[in-house]
Structure formats: structure tokens, C-alpha cells
C-alpha atoms as a PDB file:
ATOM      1  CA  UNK A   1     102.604  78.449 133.664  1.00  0.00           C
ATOM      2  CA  UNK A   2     100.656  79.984 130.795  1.00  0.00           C
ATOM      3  CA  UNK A   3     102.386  80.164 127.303  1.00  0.00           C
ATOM      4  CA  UNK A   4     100.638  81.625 124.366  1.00  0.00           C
ATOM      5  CA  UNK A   5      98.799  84.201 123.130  1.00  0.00           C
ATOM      6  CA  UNK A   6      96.074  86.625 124.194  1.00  0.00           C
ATOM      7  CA  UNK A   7      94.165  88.416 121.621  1.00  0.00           C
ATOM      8  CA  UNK A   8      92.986  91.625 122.971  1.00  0.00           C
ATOM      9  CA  UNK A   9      90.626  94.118 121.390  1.00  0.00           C
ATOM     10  CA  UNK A  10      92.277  97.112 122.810  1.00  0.00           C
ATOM     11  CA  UNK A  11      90.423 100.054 123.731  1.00  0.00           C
ATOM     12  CA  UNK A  12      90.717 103.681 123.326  1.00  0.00           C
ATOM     13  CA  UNK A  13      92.983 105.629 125.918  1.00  0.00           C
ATOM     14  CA  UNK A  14      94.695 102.602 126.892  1.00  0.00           C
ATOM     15  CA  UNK A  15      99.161 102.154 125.218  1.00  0.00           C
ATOM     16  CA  UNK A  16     100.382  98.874 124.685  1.00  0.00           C
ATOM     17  CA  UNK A  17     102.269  98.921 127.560  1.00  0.00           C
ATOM     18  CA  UNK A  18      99.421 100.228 129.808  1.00  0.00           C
ATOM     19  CA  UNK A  19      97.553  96.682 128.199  1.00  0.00           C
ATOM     20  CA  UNK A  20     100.389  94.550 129.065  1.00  0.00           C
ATOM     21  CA  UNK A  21     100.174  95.597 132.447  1.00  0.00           C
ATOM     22  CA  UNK A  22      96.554  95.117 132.753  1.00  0.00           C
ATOM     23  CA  UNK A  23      97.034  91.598 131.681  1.00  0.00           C
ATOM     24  CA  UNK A  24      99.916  91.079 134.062  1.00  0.00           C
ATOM     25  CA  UNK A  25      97.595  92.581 136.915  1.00  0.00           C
ATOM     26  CA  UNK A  26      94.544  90.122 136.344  1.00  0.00           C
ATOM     27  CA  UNK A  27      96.885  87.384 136.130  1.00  0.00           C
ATOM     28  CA  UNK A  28      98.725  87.673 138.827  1.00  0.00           C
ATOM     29  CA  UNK A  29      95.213  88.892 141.077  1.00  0.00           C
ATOM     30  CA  UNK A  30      94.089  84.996 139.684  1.00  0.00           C
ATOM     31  CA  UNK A  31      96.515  83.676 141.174  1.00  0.00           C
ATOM     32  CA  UNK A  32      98.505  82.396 138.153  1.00  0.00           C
ATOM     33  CA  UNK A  33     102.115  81.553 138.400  1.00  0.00           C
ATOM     34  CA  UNK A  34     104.305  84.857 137.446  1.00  0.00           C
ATOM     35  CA  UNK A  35     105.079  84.946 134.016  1.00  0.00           C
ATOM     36  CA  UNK A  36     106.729  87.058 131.073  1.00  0.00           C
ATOM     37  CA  UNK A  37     104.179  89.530 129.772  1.00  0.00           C
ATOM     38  CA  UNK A  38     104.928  91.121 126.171  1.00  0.00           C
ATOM     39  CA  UNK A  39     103.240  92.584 123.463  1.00  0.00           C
ATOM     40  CA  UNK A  40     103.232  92.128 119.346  1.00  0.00           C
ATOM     41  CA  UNK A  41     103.235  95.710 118.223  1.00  0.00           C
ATOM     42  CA  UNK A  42     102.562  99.483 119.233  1.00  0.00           C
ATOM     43  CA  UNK A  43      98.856 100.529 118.983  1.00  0.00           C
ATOM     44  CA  UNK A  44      98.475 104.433 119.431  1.00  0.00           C
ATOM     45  CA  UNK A  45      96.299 104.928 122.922  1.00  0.00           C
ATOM     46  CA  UNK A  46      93.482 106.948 120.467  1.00  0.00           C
ATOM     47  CA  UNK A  47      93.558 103.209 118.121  1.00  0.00           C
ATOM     48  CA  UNK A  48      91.483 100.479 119.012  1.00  0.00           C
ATOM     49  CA  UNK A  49      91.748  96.327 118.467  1.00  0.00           C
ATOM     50  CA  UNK A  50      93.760  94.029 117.722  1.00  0.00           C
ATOM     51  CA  UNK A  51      96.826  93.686 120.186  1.00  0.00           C
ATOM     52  CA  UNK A  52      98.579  90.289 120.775  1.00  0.00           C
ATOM     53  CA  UNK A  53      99.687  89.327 123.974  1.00  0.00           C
ATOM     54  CA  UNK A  54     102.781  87.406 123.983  1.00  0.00           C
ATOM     55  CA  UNK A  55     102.781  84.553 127.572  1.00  0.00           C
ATOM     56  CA  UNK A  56     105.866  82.865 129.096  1.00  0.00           C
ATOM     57  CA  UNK A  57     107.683  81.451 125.823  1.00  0.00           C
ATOM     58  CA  UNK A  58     105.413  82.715 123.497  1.00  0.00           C
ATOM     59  CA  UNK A  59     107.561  86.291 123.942  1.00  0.00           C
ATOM     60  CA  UNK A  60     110.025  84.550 121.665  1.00  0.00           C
ATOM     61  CA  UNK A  61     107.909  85.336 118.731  1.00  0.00           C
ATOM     62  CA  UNK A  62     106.813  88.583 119.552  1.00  0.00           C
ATOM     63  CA  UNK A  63     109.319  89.968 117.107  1.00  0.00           C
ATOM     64  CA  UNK A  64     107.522  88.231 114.338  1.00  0.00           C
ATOM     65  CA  UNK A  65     103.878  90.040 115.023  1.00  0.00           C
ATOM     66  CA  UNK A  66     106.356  93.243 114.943  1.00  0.00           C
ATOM     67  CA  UNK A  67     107.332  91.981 111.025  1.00  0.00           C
ATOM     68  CA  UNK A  68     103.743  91.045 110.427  1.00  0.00           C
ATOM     69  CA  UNK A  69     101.378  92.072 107.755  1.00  0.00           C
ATOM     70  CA  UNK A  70      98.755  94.637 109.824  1.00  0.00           C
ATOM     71  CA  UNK A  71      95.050  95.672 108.788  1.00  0.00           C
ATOM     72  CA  UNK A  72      93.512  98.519 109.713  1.00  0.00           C
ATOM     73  CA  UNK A  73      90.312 100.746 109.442  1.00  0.00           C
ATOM     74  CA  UNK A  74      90.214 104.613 109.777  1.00  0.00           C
ATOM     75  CA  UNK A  75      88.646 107.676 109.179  1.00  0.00           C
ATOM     76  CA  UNK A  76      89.955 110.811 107.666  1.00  0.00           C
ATOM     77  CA  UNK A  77      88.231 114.087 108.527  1.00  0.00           C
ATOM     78  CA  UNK A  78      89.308 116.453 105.732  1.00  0.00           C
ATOM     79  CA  UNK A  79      89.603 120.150 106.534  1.00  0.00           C
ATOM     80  CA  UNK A  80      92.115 120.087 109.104  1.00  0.00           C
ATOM     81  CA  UNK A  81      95.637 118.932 110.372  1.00  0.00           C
ATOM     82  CA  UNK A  82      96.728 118.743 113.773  1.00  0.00           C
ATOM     83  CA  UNK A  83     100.292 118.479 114.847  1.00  0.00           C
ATOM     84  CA  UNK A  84      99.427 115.310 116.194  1.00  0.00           C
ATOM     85  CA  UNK A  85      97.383 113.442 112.948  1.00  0.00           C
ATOM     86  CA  UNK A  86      95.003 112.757 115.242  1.00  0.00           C
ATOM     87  CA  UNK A  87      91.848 114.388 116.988  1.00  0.00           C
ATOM     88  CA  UNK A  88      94.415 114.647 119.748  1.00  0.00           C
ATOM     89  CA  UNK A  89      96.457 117.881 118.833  1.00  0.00           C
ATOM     90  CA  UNK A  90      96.205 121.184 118.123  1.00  0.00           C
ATOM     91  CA  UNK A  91      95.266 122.197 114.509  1.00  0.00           C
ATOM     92  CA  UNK A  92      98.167 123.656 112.855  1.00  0.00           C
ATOM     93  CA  UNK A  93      96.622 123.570 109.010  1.00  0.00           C
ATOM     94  CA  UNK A  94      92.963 124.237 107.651  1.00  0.00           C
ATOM     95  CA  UNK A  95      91.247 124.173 103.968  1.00  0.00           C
ATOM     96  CA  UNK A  96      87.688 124.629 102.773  1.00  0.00           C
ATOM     97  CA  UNK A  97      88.470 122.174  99.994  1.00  0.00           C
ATOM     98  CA  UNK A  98      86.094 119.450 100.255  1.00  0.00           C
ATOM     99  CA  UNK A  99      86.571 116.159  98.258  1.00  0.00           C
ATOM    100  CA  UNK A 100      83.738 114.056  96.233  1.00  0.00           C
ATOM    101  CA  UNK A 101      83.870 110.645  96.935  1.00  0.00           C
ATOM    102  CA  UNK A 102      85.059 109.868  93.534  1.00  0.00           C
ATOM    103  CA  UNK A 103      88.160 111.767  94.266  1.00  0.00           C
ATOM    104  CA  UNK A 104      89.253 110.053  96.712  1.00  0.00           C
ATOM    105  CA  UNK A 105      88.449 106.868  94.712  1.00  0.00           C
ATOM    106  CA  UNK A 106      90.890 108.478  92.236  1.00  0.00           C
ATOM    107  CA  UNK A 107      93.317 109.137  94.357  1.00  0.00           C
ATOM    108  CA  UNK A 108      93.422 106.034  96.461  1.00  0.00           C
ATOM    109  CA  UNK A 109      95.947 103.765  93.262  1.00  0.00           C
ATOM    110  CA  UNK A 110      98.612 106.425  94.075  1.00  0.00           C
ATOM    111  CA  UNK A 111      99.101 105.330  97.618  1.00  0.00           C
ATOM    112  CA  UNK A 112      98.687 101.629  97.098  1.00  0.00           C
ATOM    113  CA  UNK A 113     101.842  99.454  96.486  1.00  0.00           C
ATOM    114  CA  UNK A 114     105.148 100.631  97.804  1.00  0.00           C
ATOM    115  CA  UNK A 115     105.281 104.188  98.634  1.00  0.00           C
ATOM    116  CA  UNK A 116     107.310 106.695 100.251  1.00  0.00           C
ATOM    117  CA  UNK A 117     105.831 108.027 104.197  1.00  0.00           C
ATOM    118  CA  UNK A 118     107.096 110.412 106.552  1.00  0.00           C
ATOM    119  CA  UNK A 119     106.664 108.976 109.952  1.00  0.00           C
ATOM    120  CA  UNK A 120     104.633 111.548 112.623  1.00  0.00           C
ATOM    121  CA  UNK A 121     106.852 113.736 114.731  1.00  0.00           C
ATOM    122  CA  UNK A 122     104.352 112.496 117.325  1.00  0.00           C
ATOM    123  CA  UNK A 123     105.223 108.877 117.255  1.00  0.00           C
ATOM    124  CA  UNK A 124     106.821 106.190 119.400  1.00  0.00           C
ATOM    125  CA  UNK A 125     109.660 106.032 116.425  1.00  0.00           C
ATOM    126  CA  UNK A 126     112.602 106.234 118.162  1.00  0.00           C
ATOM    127  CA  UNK A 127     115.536 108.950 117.483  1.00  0.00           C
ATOM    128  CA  UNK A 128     119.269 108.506 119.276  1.00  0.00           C
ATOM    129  CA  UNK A 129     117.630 106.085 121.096  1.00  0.00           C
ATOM    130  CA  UNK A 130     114.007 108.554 122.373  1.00  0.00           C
ATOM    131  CA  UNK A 131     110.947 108.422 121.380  1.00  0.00           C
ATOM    132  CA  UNK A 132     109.587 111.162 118.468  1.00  0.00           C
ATOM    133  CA  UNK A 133     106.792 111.568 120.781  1.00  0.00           C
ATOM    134  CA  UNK A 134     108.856 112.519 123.764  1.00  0.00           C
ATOM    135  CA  UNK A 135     111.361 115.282 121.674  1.00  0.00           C
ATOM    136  CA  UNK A 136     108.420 117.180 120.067  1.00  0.00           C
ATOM    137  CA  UNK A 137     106.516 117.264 123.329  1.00  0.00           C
ATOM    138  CA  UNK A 138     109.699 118.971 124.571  1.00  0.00           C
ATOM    139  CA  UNK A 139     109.616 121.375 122.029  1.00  0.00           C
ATOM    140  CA  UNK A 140     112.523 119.648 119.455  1.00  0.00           C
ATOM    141  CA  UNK A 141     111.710 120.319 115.621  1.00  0.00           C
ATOM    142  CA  UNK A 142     111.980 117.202 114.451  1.00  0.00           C
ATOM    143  CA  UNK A 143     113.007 116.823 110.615  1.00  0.00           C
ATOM    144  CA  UNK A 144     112.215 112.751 110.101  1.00  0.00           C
ATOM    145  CA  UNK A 145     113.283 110.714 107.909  1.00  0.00           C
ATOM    146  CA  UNK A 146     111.336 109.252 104.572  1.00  0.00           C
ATOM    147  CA  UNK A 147     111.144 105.782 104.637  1.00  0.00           C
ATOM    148  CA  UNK A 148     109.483 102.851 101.837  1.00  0.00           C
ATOM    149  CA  UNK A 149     106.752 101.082 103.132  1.00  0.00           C
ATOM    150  CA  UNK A 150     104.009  99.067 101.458  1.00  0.00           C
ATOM    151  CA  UNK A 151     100.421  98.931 101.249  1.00  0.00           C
ATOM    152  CA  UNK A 152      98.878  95.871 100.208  1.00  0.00           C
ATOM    153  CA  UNK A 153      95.424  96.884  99.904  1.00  0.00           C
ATOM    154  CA  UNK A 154      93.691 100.166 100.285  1.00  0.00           C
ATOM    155  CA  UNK A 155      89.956 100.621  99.932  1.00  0.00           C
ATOM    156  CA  UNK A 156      86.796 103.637 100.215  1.00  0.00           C
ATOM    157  CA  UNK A 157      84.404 101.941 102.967  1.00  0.00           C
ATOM    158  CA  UNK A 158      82.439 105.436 103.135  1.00  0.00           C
ATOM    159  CA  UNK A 159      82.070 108.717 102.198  1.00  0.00           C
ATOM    160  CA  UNK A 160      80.466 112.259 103.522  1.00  0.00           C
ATOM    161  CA  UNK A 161      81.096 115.967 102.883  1.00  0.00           C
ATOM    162  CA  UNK A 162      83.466 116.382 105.610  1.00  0.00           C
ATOM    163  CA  UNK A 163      85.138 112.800 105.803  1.00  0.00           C
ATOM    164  CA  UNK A 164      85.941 109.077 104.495  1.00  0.00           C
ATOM    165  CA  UNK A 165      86.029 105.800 106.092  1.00  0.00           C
ATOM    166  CA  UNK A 166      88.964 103.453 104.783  1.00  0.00           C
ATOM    167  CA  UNK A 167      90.136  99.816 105.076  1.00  0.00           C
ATOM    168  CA  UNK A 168      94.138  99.659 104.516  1.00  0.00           C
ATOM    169  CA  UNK A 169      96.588  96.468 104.569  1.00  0.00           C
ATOM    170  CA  UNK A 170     100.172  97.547 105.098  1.00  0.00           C
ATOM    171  CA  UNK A 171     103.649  96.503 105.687  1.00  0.00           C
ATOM    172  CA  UNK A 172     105.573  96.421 108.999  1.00  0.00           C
ATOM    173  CA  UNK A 173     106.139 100.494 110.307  1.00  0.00           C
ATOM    174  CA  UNK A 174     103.651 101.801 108.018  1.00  0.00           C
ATOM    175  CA  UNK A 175     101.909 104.936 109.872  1.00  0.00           C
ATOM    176  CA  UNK A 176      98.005 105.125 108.959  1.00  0.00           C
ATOM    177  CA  UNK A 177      98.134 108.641 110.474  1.00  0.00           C
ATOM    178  CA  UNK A 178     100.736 109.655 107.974  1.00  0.00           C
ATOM    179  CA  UNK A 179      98.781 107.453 105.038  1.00  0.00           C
ATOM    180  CA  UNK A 180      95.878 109.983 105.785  1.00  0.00           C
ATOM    181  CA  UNK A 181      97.778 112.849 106.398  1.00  0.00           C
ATOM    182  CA  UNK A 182      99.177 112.157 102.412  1.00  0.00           C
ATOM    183  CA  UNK A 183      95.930 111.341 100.871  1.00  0.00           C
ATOM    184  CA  UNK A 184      94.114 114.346 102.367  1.00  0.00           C
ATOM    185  CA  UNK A 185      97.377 116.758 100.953  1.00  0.00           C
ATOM    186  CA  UNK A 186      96.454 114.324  97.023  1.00  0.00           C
ATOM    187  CA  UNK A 187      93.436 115.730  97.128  1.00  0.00           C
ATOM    188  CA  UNK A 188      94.366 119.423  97.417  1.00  0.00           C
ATOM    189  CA  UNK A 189      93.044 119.771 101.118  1.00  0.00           C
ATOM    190  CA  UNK A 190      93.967 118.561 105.018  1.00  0.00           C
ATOM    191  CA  UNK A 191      92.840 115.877 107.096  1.00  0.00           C
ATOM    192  CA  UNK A 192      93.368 114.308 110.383  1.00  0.00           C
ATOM    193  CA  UNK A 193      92.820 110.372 111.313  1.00  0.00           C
ATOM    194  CA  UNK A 194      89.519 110.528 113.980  1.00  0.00           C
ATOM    195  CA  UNK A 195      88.795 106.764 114.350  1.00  0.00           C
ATOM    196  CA  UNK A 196      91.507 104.026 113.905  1.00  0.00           C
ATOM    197  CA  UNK A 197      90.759  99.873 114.597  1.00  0.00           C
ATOM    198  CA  UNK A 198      93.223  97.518 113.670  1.00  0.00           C
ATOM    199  CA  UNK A 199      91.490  94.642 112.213  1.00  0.00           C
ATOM    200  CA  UNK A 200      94.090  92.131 111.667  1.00  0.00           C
ATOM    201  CA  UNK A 201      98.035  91.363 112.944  1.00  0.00           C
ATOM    202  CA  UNK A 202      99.987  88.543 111.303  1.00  0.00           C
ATOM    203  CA  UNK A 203      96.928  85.589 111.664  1.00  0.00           C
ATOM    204  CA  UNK A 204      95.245  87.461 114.299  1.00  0.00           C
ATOM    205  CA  UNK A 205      91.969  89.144 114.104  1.00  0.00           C
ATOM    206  CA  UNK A 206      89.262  90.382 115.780  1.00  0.00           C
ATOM    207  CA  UNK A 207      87.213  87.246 115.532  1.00  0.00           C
ATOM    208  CA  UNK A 208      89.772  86.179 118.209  1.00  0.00           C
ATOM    209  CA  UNK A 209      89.954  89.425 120.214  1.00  0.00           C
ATOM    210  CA  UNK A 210      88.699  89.700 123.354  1.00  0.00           C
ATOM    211  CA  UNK A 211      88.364  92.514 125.864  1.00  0.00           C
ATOM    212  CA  UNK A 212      89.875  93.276 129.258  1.00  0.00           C
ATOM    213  CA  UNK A 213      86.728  92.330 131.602  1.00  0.00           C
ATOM    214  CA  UNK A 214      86.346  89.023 129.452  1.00  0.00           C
ATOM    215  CA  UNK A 215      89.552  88.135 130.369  1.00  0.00           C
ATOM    216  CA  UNK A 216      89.656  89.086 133.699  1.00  0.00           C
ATOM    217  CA  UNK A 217      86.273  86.927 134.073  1.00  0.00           C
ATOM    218  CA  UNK A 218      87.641  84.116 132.446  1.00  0.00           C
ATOM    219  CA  UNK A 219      90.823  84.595 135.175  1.00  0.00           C
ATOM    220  CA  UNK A 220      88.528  84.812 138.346  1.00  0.00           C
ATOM    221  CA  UNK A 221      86.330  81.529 136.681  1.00  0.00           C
ATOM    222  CA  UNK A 222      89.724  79.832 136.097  1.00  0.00           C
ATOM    223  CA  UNK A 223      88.621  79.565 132.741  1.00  0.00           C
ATOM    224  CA  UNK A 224      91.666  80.973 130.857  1.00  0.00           C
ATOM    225  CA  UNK A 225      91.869  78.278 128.678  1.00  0.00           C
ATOM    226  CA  UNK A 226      89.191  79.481 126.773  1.00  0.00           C
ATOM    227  CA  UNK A 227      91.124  83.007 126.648  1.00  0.00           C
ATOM    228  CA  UNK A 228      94.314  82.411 125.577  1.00  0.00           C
ATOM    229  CA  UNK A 229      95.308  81.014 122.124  1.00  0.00           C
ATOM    230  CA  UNK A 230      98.298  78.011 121.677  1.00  0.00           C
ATOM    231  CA  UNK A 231     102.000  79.347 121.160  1.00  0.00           C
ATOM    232  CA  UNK A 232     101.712  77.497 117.843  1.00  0.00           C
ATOM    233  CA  UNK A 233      98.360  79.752 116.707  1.00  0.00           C
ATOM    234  CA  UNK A 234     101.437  82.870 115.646  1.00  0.00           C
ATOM    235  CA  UNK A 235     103.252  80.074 113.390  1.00  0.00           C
ATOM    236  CA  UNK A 236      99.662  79.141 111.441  1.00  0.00           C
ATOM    237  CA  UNK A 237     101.995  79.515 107.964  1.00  0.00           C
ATOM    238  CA  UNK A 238     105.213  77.308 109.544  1.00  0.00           C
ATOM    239  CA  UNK A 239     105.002  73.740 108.569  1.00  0.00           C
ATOM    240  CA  UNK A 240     104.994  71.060 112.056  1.00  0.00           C
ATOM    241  CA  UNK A 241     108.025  68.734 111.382  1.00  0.00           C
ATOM    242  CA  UNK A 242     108.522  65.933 113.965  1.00  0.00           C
ATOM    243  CA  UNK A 243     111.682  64.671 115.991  1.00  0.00           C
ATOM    244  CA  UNK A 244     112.429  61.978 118.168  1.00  0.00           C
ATOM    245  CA  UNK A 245     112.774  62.417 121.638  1.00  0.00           C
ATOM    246  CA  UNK A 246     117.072  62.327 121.079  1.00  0.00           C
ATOM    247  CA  UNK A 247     116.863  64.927 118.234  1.00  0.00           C
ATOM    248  CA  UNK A 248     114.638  67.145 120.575  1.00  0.00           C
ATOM    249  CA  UNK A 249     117.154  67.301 123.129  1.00  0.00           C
ATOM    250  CA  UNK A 250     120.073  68.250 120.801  1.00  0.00           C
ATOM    251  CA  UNK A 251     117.779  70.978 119.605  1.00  0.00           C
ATOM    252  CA  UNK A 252     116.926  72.163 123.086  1.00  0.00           C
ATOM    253  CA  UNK A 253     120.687  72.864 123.586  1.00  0.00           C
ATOM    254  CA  UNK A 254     120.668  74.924 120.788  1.00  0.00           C
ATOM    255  CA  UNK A 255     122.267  72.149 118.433  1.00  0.00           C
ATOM    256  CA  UNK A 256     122.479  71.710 114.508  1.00  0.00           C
ATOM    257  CA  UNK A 257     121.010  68.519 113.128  1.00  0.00           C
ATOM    258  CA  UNK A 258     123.371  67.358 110.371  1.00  0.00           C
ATOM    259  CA  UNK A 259     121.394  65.670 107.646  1.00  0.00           C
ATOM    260  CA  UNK A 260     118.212  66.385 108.868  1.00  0.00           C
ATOM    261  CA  UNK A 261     116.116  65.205 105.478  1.00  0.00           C
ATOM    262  CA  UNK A 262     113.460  68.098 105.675  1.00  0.00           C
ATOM    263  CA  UNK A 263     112.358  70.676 103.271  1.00  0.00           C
ATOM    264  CA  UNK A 264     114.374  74.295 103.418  1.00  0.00           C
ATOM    265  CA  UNK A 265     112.883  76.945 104.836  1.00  0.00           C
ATOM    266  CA  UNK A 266     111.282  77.783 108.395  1.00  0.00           C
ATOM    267  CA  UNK A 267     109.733  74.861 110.224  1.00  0.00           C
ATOM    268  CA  UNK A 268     108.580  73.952 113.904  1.00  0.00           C
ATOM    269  CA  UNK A 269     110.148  71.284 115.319  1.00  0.00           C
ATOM    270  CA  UNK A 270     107.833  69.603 117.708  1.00  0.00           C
ATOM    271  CA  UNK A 271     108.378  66.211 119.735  1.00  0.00           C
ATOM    272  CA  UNK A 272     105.050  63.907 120.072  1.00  0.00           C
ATOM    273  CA  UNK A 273     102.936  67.781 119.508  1.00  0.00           C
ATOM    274  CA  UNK A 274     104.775  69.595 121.566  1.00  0.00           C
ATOM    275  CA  UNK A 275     107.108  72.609 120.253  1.00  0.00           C
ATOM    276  CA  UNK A 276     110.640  72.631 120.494  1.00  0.00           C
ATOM    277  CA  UNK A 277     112.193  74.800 118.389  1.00  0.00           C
ATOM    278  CA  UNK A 278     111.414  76.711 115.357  1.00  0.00           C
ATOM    279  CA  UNK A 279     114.425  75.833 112.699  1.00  0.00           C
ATOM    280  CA  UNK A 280     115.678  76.775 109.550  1.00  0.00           C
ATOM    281  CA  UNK A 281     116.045  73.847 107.459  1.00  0.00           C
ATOM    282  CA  UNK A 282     118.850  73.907 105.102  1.00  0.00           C
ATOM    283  CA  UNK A 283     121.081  71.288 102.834  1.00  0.00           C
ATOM    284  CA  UNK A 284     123.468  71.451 105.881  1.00  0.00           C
ATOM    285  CA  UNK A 285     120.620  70.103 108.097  1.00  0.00           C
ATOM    286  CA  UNK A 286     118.417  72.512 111.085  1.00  0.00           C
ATOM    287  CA  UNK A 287     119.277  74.999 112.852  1.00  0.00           C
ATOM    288  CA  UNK A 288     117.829  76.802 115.673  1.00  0.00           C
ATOM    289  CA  UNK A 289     116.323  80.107 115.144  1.00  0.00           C
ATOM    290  CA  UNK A 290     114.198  80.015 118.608  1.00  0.00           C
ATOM    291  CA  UNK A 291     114.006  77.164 121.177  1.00  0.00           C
ATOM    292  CA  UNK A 292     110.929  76.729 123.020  1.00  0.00           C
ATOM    293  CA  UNK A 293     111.161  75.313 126.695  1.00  0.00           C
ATOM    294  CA  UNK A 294     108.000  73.896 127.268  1.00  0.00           C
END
């Protein structure tokens, strides 16, 4: 049974869960052994790149790539707003205002660090427990709710009369629609995101990313090895601590090591290579946060 991590460069007009499906579907047409299928964050259908795909134990840490640090490129065509933030929707603002590229250079400090963003009424946010998405497709008028998110890094990749091309890293729930949508309404016009590519989620990135029909090569050449990245790869910043094959076993069954010498903090517990458990490391001794049974 596979367990670890597909990198997929997702394309446009496919959801996440649309992708996880695909994945399930070549597997399972390879003939590999049936297996949980999940994915490490939302990606818009109109976004493209970088989606993890979480295999067989691996799924344990797909809350993680939901916490993780995301990059992302995108373009803002200023002179209208859609309903939607995206070329998708019907335009419900215009403006003849036009900005110079060293506007939006100016502007660009004012929306780096942590700011303040109203999610998209159009969004897979969920409210009393449905999709944003789903209510203003009905017809709700949603009012949502301002929320703090931060953006690492924000950046002018290019510039024209009618639009601008830029590279953002951002917290967890950050919406780049929304982050355009604001910097568009800085500079005293409207905009609307045409192009977005995530770059980067957590370690992964598109040097890793492959597509759909590589993968589903790879699957007919029984070749997936080559396709699908080690469990381990979404812990690259948790240090490996080893335990004998007794202390393994305890850990497996969910128990605390008492006087565990280790440093505190998060650390993999692995027995001869091989995870067991990711474990919080304390004075008190380890404790499991996630047990791996591999």
C-alpha cells in the first residue's frame, strides 16, 4: 500500500476534490491496493499548481499542509470587479482609473505584514456549517466576517496599462482574490484576479509537481515510485529521533515515554528509519501527537 505524498500541478477547471478523485481513479485502474486519498488544501478550480496529495497514512498530516505557509502568483486586471474576484463572474463594479506601475509599488508595504481581509462571498469558507459559495449562488447576501491574516512577502513581477503580475507569500486562509480585490480599491480603482498558480505549500513546490497524465503513466509503467514523495518529505523541518524496537511499540499504542531524554518540541519518532509517531517532547517525556502504522 502506497503512503506518501503526490505533488500535483493542478490544472485549471479541475477542485481539489475533483483531483483527489482523479488520483484515486488512476490508482485504483493500476491496480494498486485501495487506499485513503486526501488532499493538503483548497485550490479554486480557475487556480493552478501546487496541490499535495495525502496516501494511506500520510492523510494524518494533511492538517499540517492546511496550517502551512502558501506561495502564490497572480494577476490583477484593474478596471473591473466581478462578484466572483475572478474572470469567472459577472462584473458588478467598473473604473477608468488606471494605475502606473510605481503605484502599485507604493501601495504594495500597506498590504504586507499582518493585515485585515474580507474573505469572498464566493468561497469554500464555510458558514453554519455551508459553503459561502453555495449561499450566494442561492441568492443569500452574505455579510462575512473580517479576519487577520499575514503576508510574508508581497512583490511587482510585472506591469501594463490594464494589469499587474504579483508574487505573494501568505499565512494559512489568506484569500489572494480578496488581496487583489484590496490593492486594486488602494489604488483608487477595481480589479479582478485573471491568472492564479500556487507556487509553493509548506516544503512543496513546483519543482516537485507533477501533472495528471505523468502520473497516470508512471501508474500504467508501475513506476510510481518515481511519482510519489516519502511520508517523511511533509516533516522536512521535524527533527528524526530514534527508538528501540520496545519504545516503538509503546508509542504505537498511543503511549507516553516517561523520561524520554530528547529535546522539547515536535520530533519524529522513527524505529531503524521507519516512522512511528510524530511526538511532542516535553520534561515529562513524549507524547503522541500522530502515530504512523507503517
Amino acid at each position: 500500500m502506497l503512503h506518501g505524498w503526490i505533488i500535483l500541478d493542478k490544472p485549471v477547471g479541475l477542485g481539489s476534490t475533483q483531483a483527489v478523485g482523479a488520483v484515486k481513479r488512476i490508482l485504483r485502474e493500476a491496480g494498486e491496493p485501495k487506499t485513503r486519498v486526501g488532499h493538503g488544501g483548497t485550490l479554486d478550480p480557475l487556480a493552478s499548481g501546487v496541490l499535495p496529495i495525502a496516501l494511506g497514512e500520510a492523510t494524518k498530516l494533511a492538517g499540517r499542509m492546511l496550517d502551512a505557509t502558501k506561495q502564490y502568483e497572480f494577476t490583477i486586471r484593474f478596471g473591473e470587479e466581478t462578484e466572483t474576484l475572478d474572470a469567472e463572474g459577472e462584473v458588478v463594479e467598473t473604473s477608468a482609473q488606471r494605475p502606473a506601475r510605481e503605484e502599485v509599488e507604493a501601495v504594495l508595504p500597506n498590504f504586507t505584514g499582518a493585515i485585515e481581509q474580507v474573505p469572498p462571498a464566493y468561497s469554500a469558507l464555510k458558514i453554519e456549517g455551508k459553503a459561502a459559495y453555495a449561499r450566494s449562488r442561492a441568492g443569500e447576501q452574505l455579510e462575512m466576517v473580517t479576519r487577520t491574516v499575514t503576508v510574508h512577502e508581497l512583490r511587482l513581477m510585472a506591469s501594463s496599462a490594464e494589469e499587474a503580475t504579483l508574487s505573494a507569500t501568505v499565512s494559512k486562509g489568506t484569500y489572494v482574490r480578496s488581496l487583489a480585490r484590496d490593492i486594486a480599491r488602494a489604488l483608487e480603482t477595481v480589479g479582478h484576479v485573471t491568472m492564479l498558480r500556487r507556487t509553493r505549500a509548506g516544503p512543496f513546490g513546483l519543482e516537485t509537481a507533477i501533472s495528471l497524465d505523468f502520473l497516470a503513466n508512471a501508474a500504467k509503467a508501475r513506476q510510481l515510485d518515481g511519482a510519489v514523495l516519502p511520508l517523511t518529505a511533509a516533516l522536512d523541518d521535524i527533527p528524526a529521533l530514534p527508538v528501540t524496537p520496545g519504545q516503538a511499540q509503546l508509542l504505537r499504542h498511543g503511549q507516553k515515554l516517561a523520561g524520554f531524554p530528547a529535546a522539547p518540541g515536535l520530533q519524529l519518532a522513527t524505529e531503524e528509519g521507519t516512522p512511528v509517531a510524530l511526538v511532542e517532547a516535553s520534561a515529562d517525556g513524549l507524547r503522541v501527537v500522530r502515530g504512523f502504522n507503517l
